[in-house]
Protein backbone atom coordinates (compact mmCIF):
# COMPACT_ATOMS: atom_id res chain seq x y z
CA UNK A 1 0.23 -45.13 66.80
CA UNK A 2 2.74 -44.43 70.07
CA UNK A 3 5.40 -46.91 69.98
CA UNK A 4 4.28 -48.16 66.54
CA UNK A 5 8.20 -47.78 65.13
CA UNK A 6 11.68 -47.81 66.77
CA UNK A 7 12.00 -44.79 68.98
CA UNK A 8 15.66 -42.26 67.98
CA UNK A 9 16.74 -43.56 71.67
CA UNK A 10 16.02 -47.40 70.58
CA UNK A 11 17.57 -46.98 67.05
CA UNK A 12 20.76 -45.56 69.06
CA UNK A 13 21.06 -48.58 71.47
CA UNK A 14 20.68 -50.79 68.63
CA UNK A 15 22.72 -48.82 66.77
CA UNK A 16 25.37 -49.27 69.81
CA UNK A 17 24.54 -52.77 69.86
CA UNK A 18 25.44 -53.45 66.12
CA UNK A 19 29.08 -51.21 66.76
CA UNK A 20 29.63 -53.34 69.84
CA UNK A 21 29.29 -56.40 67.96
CA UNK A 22 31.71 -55.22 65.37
CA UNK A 23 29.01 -54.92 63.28
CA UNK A 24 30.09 -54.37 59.70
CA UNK A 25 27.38 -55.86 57.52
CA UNK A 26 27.96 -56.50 54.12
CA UNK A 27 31.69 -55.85 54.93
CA UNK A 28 32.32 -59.41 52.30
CA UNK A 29 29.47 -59.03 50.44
CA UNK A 30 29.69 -59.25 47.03
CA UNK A 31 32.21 -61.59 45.88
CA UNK A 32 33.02 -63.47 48.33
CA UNK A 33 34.96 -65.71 46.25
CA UNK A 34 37.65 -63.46 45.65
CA UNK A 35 37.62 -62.28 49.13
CA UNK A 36 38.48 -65.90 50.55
CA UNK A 37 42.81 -67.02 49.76
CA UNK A 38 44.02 -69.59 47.93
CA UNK A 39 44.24 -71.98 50.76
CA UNK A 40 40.21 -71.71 50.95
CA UNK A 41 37.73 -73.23 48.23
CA UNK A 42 35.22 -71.36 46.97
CA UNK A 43 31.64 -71.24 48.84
CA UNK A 44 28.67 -74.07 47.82
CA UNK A 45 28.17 -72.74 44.14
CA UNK A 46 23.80 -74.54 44.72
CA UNK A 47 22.78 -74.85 41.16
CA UNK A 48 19.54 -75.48 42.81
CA UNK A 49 18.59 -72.53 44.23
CA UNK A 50 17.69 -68.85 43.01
CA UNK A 51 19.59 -67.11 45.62
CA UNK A 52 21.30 -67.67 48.46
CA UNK A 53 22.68 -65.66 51.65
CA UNK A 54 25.43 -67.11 54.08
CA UNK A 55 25.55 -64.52 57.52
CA UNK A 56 27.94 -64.50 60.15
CA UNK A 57 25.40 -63.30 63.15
CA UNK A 58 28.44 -62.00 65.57
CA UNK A 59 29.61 -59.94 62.61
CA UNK A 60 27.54 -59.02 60.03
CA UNK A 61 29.19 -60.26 57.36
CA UNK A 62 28.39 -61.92 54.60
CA UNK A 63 30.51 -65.38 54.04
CA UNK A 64 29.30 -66.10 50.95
CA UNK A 65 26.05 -65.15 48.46
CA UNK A 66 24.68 -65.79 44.74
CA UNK A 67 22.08 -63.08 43.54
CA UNK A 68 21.99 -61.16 47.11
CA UNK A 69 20.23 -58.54 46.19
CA UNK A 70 17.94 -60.59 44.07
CA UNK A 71 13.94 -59.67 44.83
CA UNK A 72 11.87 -62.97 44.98
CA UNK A 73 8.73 -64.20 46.31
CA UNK A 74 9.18 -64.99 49.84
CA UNK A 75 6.31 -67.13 50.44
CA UNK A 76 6.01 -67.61 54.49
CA UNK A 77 9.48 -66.03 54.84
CA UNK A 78 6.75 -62.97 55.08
CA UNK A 79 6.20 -64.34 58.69
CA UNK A 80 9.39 -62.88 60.13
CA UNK A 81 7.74 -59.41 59.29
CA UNK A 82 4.93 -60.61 60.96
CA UNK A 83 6.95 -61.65 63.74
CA UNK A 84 9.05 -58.89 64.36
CA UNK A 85 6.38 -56.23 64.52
CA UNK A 86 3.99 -58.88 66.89
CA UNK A 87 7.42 -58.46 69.49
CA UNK A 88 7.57 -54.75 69.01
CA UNK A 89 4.44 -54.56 70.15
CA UNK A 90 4.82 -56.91 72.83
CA UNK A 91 7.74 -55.04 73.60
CA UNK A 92 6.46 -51.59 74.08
CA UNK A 93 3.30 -52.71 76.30
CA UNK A 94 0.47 -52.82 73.14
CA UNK A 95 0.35 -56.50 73.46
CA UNK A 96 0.50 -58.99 76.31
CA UNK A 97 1.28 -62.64 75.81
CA UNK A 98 -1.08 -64.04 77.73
CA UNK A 99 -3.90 -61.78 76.57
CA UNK A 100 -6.61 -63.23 74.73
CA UNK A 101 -7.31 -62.07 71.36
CA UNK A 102 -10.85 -61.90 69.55
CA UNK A 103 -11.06 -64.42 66.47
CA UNK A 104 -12.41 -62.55 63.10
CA UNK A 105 -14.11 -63.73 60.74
CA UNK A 106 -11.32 -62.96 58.28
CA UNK A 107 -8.76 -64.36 60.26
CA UNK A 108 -10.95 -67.86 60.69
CA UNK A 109 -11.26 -67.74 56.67
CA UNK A 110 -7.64 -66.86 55.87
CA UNK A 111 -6.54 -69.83 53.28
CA UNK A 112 -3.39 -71.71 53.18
CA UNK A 113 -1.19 -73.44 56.51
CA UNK A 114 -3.33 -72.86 59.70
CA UNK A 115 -2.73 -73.62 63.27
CA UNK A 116 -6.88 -73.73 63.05
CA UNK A 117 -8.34 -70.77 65.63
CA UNK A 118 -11.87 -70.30 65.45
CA UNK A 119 -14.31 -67.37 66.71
CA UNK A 120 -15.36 -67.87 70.36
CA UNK A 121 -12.50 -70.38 70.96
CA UNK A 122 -9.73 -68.63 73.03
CA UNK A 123 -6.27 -67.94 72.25
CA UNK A 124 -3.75 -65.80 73.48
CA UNK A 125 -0.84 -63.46 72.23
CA UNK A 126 1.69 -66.36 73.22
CA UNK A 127 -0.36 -69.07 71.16
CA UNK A 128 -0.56 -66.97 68.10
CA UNK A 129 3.02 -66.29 68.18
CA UNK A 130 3.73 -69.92 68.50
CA UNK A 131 1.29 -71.15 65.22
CA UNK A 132 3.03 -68.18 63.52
CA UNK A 133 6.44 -69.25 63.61
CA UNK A 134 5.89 -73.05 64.42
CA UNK A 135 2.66 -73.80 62.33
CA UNK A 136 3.12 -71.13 59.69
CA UNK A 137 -0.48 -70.37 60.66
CA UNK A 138 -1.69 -67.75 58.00
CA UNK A 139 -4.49 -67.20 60.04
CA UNK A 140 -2.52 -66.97 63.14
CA UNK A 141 -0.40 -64.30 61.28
CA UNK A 142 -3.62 -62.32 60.17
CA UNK A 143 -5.03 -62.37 63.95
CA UNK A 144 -2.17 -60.78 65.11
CA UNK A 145 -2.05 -58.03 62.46
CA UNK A 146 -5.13 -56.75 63.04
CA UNK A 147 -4.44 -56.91 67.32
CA UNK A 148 -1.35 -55.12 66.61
CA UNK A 149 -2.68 -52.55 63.83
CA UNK A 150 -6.59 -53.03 63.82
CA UNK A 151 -6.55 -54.48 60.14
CA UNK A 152 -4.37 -56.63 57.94
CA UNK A 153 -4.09 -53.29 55.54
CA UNK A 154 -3.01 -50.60 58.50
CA UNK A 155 -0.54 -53.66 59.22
CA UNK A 156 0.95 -53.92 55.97
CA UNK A 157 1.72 -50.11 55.92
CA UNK A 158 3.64 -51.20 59.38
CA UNK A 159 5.78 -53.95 57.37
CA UNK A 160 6.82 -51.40 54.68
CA UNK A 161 7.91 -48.39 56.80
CA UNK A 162 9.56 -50.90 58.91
CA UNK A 163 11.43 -52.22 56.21
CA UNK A 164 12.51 -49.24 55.23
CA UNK A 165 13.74 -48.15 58.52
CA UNK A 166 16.13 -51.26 58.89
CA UNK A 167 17.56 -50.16 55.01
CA UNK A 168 15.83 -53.25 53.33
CA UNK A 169 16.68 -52.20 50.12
CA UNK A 170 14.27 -53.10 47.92
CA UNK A 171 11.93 -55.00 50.05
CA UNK A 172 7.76 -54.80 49.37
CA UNK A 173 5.27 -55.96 51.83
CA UNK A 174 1.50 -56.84 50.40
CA UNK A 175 0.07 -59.10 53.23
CA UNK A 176 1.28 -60.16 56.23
CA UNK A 177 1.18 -64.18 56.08
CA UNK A 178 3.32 -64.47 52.13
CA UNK A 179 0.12 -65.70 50.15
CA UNK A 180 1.38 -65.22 46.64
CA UNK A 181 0.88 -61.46 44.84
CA UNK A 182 2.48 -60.09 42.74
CA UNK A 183 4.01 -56.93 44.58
CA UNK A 184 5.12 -59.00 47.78
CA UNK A 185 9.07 -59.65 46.89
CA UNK A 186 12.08 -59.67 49.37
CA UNK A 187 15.46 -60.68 48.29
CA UNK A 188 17.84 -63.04 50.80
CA UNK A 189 19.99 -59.94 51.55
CA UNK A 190 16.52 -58.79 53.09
CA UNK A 191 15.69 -61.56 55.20
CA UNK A 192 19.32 -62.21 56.46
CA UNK A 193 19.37 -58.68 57.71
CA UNK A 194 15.72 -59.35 58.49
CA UNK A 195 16.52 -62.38 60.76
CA UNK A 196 19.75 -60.61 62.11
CA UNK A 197 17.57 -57.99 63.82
CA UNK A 198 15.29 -60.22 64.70
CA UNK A 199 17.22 -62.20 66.71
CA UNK A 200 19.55 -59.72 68.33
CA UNK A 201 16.17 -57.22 69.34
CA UNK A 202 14.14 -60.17 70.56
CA UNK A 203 16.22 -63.11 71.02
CA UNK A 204 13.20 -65.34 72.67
CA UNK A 205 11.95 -65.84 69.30
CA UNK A 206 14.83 -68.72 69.20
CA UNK A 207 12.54 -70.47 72.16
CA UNK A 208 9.84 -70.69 69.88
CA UNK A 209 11.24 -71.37 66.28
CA UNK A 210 13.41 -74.36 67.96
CA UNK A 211 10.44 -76.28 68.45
CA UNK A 212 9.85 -79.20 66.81
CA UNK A 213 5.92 -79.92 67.63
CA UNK A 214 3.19 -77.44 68.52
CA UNK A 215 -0.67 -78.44 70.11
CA UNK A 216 -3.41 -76.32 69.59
CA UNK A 217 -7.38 -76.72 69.34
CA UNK A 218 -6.92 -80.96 69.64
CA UNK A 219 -3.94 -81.33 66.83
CA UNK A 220 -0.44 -81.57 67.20
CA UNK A 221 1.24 -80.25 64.40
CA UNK A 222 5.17 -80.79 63.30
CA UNK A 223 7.60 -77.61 62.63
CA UNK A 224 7.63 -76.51 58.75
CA UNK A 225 11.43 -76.07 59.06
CA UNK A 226 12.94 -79.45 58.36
CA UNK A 227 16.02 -78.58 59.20
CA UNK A 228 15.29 -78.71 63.00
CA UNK A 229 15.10 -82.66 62.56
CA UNK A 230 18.19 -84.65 62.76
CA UNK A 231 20.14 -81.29 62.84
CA UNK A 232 20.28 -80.29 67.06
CA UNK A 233 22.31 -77.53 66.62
CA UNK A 234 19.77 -75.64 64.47
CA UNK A 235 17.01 -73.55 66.50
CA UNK A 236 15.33 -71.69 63.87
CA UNK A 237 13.98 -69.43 61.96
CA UNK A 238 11.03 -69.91 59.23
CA UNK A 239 10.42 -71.76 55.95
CA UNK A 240 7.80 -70.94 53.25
CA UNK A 241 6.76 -72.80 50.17
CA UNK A 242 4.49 -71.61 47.44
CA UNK A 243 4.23 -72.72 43.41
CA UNK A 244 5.90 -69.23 42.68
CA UNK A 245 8.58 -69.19 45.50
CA UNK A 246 9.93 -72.69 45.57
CA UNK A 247 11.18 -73.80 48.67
CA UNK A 248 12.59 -70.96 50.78
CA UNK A 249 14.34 -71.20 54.14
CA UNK A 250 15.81 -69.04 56.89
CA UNK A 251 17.75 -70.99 59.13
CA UNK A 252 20.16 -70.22 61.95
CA UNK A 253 22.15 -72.41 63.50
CA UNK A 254 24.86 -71.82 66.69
CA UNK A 255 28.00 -74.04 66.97
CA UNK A 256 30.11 -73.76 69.68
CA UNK A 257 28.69 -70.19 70.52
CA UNK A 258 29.31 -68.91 67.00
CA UNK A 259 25.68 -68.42 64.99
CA UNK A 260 25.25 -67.91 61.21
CA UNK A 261 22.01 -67.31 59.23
CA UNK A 262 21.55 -68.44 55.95
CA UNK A 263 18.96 -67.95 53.18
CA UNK A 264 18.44 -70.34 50.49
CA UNK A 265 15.29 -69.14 47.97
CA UNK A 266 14.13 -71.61 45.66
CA UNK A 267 15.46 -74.88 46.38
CA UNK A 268 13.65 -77.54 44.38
CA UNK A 269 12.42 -79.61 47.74
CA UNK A 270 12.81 -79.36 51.48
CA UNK A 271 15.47 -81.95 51.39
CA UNK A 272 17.67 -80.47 48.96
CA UNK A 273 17.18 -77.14 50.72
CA UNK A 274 18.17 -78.90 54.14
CA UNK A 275 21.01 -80.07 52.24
CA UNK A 276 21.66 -76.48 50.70
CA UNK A 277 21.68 -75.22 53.93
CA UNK A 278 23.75 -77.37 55.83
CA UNK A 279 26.55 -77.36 53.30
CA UNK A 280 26.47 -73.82 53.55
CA UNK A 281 27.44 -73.38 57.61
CA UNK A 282 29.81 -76.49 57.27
CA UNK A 283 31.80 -74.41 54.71
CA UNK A 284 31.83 -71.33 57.36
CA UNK A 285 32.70 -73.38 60.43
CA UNK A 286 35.22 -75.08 58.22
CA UNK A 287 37.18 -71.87 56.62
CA UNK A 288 36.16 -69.53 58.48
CA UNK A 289 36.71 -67.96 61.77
CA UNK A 290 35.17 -64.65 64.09
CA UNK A 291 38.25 -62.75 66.00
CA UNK A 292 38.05 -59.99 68.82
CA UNK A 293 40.44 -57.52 67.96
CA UNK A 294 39.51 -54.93 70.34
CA UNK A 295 38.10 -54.84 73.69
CA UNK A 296 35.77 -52.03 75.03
CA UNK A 297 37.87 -49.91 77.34
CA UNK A 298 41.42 -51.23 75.99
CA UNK A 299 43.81 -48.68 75.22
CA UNK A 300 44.95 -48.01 71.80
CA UNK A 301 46.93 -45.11 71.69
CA UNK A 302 47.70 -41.90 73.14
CA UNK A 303 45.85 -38.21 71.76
CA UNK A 304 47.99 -35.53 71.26
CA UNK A 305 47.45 -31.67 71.55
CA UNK A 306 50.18 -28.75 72.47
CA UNK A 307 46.56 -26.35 72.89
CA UNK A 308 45.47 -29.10 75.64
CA UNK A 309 46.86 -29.33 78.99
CA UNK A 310 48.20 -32.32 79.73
CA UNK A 311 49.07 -32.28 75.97
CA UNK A 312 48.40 -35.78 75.59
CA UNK A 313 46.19 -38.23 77.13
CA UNK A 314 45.17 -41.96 76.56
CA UNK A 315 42.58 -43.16 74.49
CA UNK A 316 40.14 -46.13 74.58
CA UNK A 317 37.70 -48.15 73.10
CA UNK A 318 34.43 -47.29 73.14
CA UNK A 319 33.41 -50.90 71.93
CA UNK A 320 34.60 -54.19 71.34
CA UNK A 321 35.37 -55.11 68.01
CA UNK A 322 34.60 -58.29 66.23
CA UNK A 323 35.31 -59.11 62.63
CA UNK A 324 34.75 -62.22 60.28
CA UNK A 325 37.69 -63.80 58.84
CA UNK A 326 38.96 -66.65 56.15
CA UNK A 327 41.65 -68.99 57.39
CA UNK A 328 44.91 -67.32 56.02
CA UNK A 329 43.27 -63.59 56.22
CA UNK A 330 43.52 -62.48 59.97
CA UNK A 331 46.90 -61.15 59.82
CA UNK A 332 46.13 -58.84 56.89
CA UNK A 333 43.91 -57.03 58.74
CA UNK A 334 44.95 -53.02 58.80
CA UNK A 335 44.11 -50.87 61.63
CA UNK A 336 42.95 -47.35 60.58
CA UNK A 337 43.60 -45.10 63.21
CA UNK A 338 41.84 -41.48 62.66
CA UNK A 339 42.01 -38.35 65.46
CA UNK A 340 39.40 -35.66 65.52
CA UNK A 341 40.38 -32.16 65.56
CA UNK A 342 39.47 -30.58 68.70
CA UNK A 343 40.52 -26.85 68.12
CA UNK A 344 42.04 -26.57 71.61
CA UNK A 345 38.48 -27.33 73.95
CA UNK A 346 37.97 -28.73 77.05
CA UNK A 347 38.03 -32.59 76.49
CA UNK A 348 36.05 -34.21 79.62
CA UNK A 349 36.91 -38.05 80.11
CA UNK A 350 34.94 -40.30 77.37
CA UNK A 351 34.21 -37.55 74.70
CA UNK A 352 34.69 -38.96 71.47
CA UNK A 353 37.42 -38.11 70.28
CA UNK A 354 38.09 -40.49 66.97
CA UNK A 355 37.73 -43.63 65.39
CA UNK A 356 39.16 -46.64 64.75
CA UNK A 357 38.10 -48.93 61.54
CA UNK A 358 39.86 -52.32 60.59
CA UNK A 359 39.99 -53.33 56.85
CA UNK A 360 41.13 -56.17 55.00
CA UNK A 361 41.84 -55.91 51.24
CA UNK A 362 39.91 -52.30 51.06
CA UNK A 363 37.22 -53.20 52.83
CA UNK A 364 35.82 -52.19 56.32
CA UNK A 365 35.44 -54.98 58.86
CA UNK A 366 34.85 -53.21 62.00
CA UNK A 367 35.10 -49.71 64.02
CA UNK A 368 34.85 -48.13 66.89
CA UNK A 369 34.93 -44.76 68.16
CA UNK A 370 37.79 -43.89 70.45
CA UNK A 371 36.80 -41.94 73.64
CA UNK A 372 39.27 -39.81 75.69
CA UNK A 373 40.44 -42.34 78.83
CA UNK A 374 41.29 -38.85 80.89
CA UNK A 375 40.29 -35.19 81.28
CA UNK A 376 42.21 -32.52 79.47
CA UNK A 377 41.43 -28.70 79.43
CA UNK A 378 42.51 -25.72 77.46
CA UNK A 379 46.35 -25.12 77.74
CA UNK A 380 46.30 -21.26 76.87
CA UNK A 381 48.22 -18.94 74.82
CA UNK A 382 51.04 -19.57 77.06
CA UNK A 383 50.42 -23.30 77.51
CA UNK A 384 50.25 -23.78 74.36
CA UNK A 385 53.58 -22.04 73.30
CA UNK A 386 55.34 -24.33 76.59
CA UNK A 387 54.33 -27.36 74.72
CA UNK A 388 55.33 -26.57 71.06
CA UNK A 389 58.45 -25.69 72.55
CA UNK A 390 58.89 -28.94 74.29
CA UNK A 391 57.67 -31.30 71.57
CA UNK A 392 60.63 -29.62 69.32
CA UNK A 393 63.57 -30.03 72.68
C-alpha cells in the first residue's frame, strides 16, 4: 500500500533529526551503574518490577535499565503500535481526523477496555485516536486497524515490518490492541525507542495522552495512566495491565524543557508503578544533566590539503550535538576528530568532508559530520608541489 512504510527520503530526515539531536541511543546502555562516578548513587534498583527502561528523550540515552532487552508481554503498551501507524497514515493523506469511520461487527465485539463505539453510531479518526490512547479502547484500536489496513491481520503484518524498520530488536506483534497471546512480546528497550519515535515523528500525540478525562457515546471515562494525576508535569504515554503482564507503563514526563521516557514492566499495582516511575526521573533530574557541545554551523577546525587550492579551509558542523551526562562526567568527554581523504577533488562549500564523535569512557555519545565551510578546487601538479614546499619553509 503507497505510503504504507517510511519513505528512503523520510527515514533520511529522521535520520537527520536523530544526528541533530545528538542522538546516540543506547550510548549508556548497559550498565549504567558503572557508567555513573562515585559522587552519583546508583539508579532505583525496583525489586518490583520485571524490567525497567530510564530514556533521556533529547539524547537517546539510556540513564539507567534492569533486563533491557528483556521480551515481555506488553499488554496495552501494544497501543503505541497502534498509534504510531494510525499517525502515519494520518500523516501521508490515507486517513483524515475528522473522517468518519464505519463500525464492524468485530470491532463492536472486541473484548477487554472499550471507549464503547457501536455500528451506525458515528465516530471519527480523531475520536478513535482519543479512546485509543485515553480509554485504552481495544475496540477503538481494532477500528482503526482495519481503516488503516482493511483487517486487523493485514494490520498486524504493518506492526511487524514496522518494528523491524525502527531496529526493534526482538519485538513480535500478534494483534493490535495487547489482548494476551502467546507470540505478542516487546521488551522496555522496545517501547522506549518505541515512544522516542513516537513522540519526535508526531509530537501531537502528547495533546492527547495528557488528558486526564475523555466523553464518548454518554460516558466520561478517566485516563488509564495514573501517573497523569497529582503528577502535572507528566503528559503521557500509555499503560496496560493484563494477568500475564502485570502492570506496565510508558510514561514521559518534561521538566524544565528536558523530557525522559521511562518503562517500568511488571510492577505489582498502579501505585507502586507510579511510584516506580517517579523515582526513576527524580534520580535523572537529580544526577544527571543534557549538554550542547556543538552547535550546527560552529567551526571546529580547519581541513588541510597541499593537492587543494587554498590548501586549507574551515570546517563546520553539520549538526548540533547533544549528549547525556552524570554530574562529575562532562569534562571527560573526548572529542574524536576524523578527516576524509579527498584524493585532491574539487571540494564545493558543505560537502562532507568528516566527522566528529564525542565519547566518554569508550563509549560514543554524539557525532556529527563536518562539512567544508568554503570552496576549494584542485591545486595541480604544480600547486600541489608550491604547497608541500611551503608547509616544510
Amino acid at each position: 500500500m503507497p505510503g504504507r512504510h517510511p519513505s528512503p527520503r523520510r527515514r533520511r530526515v529522521l535520520a537527520g533529526l536523530i544526528l541533530a539531536t545528538g542522538l546516540a541511543a543506547k550510548a549508556l546502555a548497559g550498565t549504567p551503574t558503572s557508567a555513573t562516578p562515585a559522587l552519583v548513587p546508583p539508579p532505583p534498583a525496583l525489586p518490583g518490577v520485571k524490567s525497567y527502561v530510564l530514556m533521556d528523550f533529547r539524547t537517546g540515552a539510556i540513564l539507567a535499565a534492569k533486563n533491557p532487552q528483556l521480551q515481555l508481554p506488553p499488554a496495552s503498551l501494544t497501543k503505541l503500535m497502534t498509534a504510531y501507524l494510525s499517525y502515519e497514515a494520518l500523516a501521508d493523506g490515507r486517513l483524515r481526523w475528522h473522517e468518519r469511520i464505519p463500525v464492524s461487527t468485530v470491532a463492536w465485539h472486541t473484548g477487554g477496555s472499550s471507549m464503547f463505539i457501536q455500528p451506525n453510531l458515528p465516530v471519527t479518526v480523531d475520536q478513535l485516536m482519543h479512546g485509543l490512547i485515553i480509554d485504552s479502547g481495544n475496540d477503538a484500536a481494532a477500528a482503526l486497524a482495519q481503516a488503516v489496513a482493511g483487517s486487523r491481520a493485514a494490520f498486524v503484518d504493518e506492526m511487524n515490518a514496522t518494528a523491524a524498520q525502527l531496529g526493534l530488536t526482538g519485538a513480535h506483534y500478534t494483534d493490535v490492541d495487547g489482548l494476551p497471546h502467546p507470540g505478542l512480546h516487546l521488551s522496555a528497550m522496545n517501547i522506549a525507542e518505541l515512544s522516542r519515535d513516537l513522540i519526535a515523528r508526531y509530537p501531537q500525540v502528547l495533546q492527547i495522552s495528557r488528558i486526564q478525562y475523555y466523553r464518548y457515546n454518554h460516558i466520561t471515562q478517566r485516563s488509564w495512566n495514573p501517573a497523569l494525576f497529582g503528577h502535572p508535569h507528566v503528559d503521557g504515554l500509555k499503560t496496560g495491565h493484563t494477568q500475564a503482564a502485570g502492570h506496565c507503563m510508558d510514561t514521559t514526563i518534561d521538566r524544565h524543557g528536558r523530557r525522559l521516557i521511562a518503562v517500568v514492566m511488571g510492577a505489582q499495582s498502579w501505585p507502586a508503578g507510579v511510584h516506580d516511575v517517579m523515582s526513576l526521573f527524580d534520580y535523572a533530574y537529580r544526577f544527571s544533566h543534557d549538554h550542547e557541545l556543538l552547535k550546527a554551523g560552529q567551526i571546529v577546525g580547519t581541513y588541510k590539503d597541499a593537492a587543494l587550492d587554498p590548501d586549507h579551509f574551515p570546517v563546520e558542523a553539520a549538526h548540533t550535538v547533544w549528549v547525556s551526562a552524570f554530574e562529575g562526567q562532562a569534562h571527560e568527554i573526548r572529542r574524536v576528530l576524523h578527516y576524509d581523504q579527498l584524493g585532491g577533488r574539487a571540494v564545493a562549500q558543505g560537502t562532507p568532508v568528516g566527522s566528529m564523535r564525542f565519547e566518554l569512557n569508550g563509549k560514543v555519545l554524539g557525532e556529527t559530520a563536518l562539512l567544508a565551510a568554503a570552496p576549494a578546487k584542485p591545486a595541480g601538479t604544480l600547486g600541489t608541489l608550491w604547497n608541500r614546499l611551503r608547509a616544510e619553509l
